[in-house]
Every structure is written in structure tokens, then in C-alpha cells.
C-alpha atoms as a PDB file:
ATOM      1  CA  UNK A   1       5.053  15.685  39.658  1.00  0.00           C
ATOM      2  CA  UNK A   2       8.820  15.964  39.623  1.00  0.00           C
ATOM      3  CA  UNK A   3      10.561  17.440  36.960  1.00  0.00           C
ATOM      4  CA  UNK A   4      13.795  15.516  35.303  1.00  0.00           C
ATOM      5  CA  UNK A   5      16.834  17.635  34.817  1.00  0.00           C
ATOM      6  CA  UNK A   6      17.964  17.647  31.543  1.00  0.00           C
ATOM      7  CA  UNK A   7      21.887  17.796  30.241  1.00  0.00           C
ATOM      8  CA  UNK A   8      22.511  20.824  28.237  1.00  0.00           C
ATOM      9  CA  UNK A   9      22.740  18.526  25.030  1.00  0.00           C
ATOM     10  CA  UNK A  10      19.480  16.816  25.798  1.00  0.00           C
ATOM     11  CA  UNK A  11      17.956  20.789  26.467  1.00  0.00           C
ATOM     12  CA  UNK A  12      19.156  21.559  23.447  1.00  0.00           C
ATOM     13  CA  UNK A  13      17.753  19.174  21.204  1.00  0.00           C
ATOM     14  CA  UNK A  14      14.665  19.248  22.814  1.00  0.00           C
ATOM     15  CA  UNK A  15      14.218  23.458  22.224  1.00  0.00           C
ATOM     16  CA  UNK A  16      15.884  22.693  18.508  1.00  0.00           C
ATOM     17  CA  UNK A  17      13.351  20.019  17.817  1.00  0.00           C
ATOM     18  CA  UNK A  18      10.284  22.139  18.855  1.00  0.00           C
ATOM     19  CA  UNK A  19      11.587  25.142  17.401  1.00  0.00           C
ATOM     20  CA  UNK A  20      11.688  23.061  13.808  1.00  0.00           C
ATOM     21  CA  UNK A  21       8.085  21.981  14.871  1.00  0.00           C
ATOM     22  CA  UNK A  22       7.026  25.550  15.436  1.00  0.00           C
ATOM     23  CA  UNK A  23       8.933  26.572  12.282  1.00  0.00           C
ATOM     24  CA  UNK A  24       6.988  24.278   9.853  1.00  0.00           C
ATOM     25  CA  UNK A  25       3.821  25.422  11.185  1.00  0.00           C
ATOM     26  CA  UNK A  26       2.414  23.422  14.581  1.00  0.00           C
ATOM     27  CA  UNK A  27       0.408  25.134  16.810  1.00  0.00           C
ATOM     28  CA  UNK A  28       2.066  27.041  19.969  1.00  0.00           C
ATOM     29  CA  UNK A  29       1.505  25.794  23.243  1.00  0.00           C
ATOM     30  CA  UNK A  30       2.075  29.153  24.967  1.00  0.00           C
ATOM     31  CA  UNK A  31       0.969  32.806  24.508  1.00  0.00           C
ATOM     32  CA  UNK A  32       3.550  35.271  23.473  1.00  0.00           C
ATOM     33  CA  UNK A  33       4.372  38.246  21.279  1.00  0.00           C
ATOM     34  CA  UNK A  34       7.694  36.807  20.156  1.00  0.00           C
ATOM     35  CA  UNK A  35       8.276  35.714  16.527  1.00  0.00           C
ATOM     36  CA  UNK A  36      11.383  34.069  16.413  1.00  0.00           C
ATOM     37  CA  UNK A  37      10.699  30.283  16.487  1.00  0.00           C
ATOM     38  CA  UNK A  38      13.909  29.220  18.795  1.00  0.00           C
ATOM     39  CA  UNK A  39      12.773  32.010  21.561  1.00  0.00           C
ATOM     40  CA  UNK A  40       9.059  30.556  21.423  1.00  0.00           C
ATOM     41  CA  UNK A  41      10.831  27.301  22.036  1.00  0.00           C
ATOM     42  CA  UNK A  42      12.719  28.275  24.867  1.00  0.00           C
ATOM     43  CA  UNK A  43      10.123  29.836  26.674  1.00  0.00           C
ATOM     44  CA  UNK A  44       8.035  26.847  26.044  1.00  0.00           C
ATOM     45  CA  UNK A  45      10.625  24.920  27.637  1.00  0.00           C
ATOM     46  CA  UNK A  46      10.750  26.935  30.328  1.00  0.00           C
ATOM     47  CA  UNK A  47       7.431  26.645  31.561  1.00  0.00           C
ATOM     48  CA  UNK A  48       7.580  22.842  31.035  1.00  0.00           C
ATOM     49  CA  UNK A  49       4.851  22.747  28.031  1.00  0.00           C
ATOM     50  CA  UNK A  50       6.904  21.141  25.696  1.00  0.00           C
ATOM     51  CA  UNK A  51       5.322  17.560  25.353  1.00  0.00           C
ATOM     52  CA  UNK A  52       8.802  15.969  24.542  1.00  0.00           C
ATOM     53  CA  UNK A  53      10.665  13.535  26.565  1.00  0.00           C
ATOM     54  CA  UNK A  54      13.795  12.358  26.883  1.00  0.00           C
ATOM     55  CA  UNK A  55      14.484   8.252  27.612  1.00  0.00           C
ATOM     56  CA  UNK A  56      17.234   6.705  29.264  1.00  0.00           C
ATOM     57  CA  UNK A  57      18.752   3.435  29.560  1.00  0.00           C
END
């Protein structure tokens, strides 16, 4: 499976839109003893578990 590279504005709306997820309550897709819903979302993103895509024309 490759893995797209993503601009930094495309990045950043992907972590921003997950972190709003995790902050209204969805489940997390990782384990981790952080708190802060935007560094949950990050390290989702870095382990490639977020289930959000990005489509171009």
C-alpha cells in the first residue's frame, strides 16, 4: 500500500478535523496517555489510522 503525501494545508485539516471528532466524543483509534485532543490527532496521523482521505482532481 503506498501512502499519499499530503500538503501541509491538507495535513492540517485532516489532524483539525479528527481532533474536532475526538473532541465531541468519537472513539480513539490509537492507545495513548495523552489528553489533549489535537496531540491524539497527530499521533493518529502519524501512524496512518486516521480513516480520512483527501481527493483530487
Amino acid at each position: 500500500m503506498q501512502t499519499q503525501v499530503y500538503t501541509r494545508y491538507e495535513r492540517a485539516r485532516i489532524i483539525g478535523a479528527r481532533a474536532l471528532q475526538i473532541s465531541m466524543g468519537a472513539p480513539l483509534l490509537i492507545t495513548t496517555p495523552k489528553i489533549d485532543p489535537l496531540e491524539i490527532a497527530i499521533e493518529e496521523f502519524n501512524n496512518n489510522t486516521i480513516p480520512i482521505t483527501v481527493k483530487r482532481k
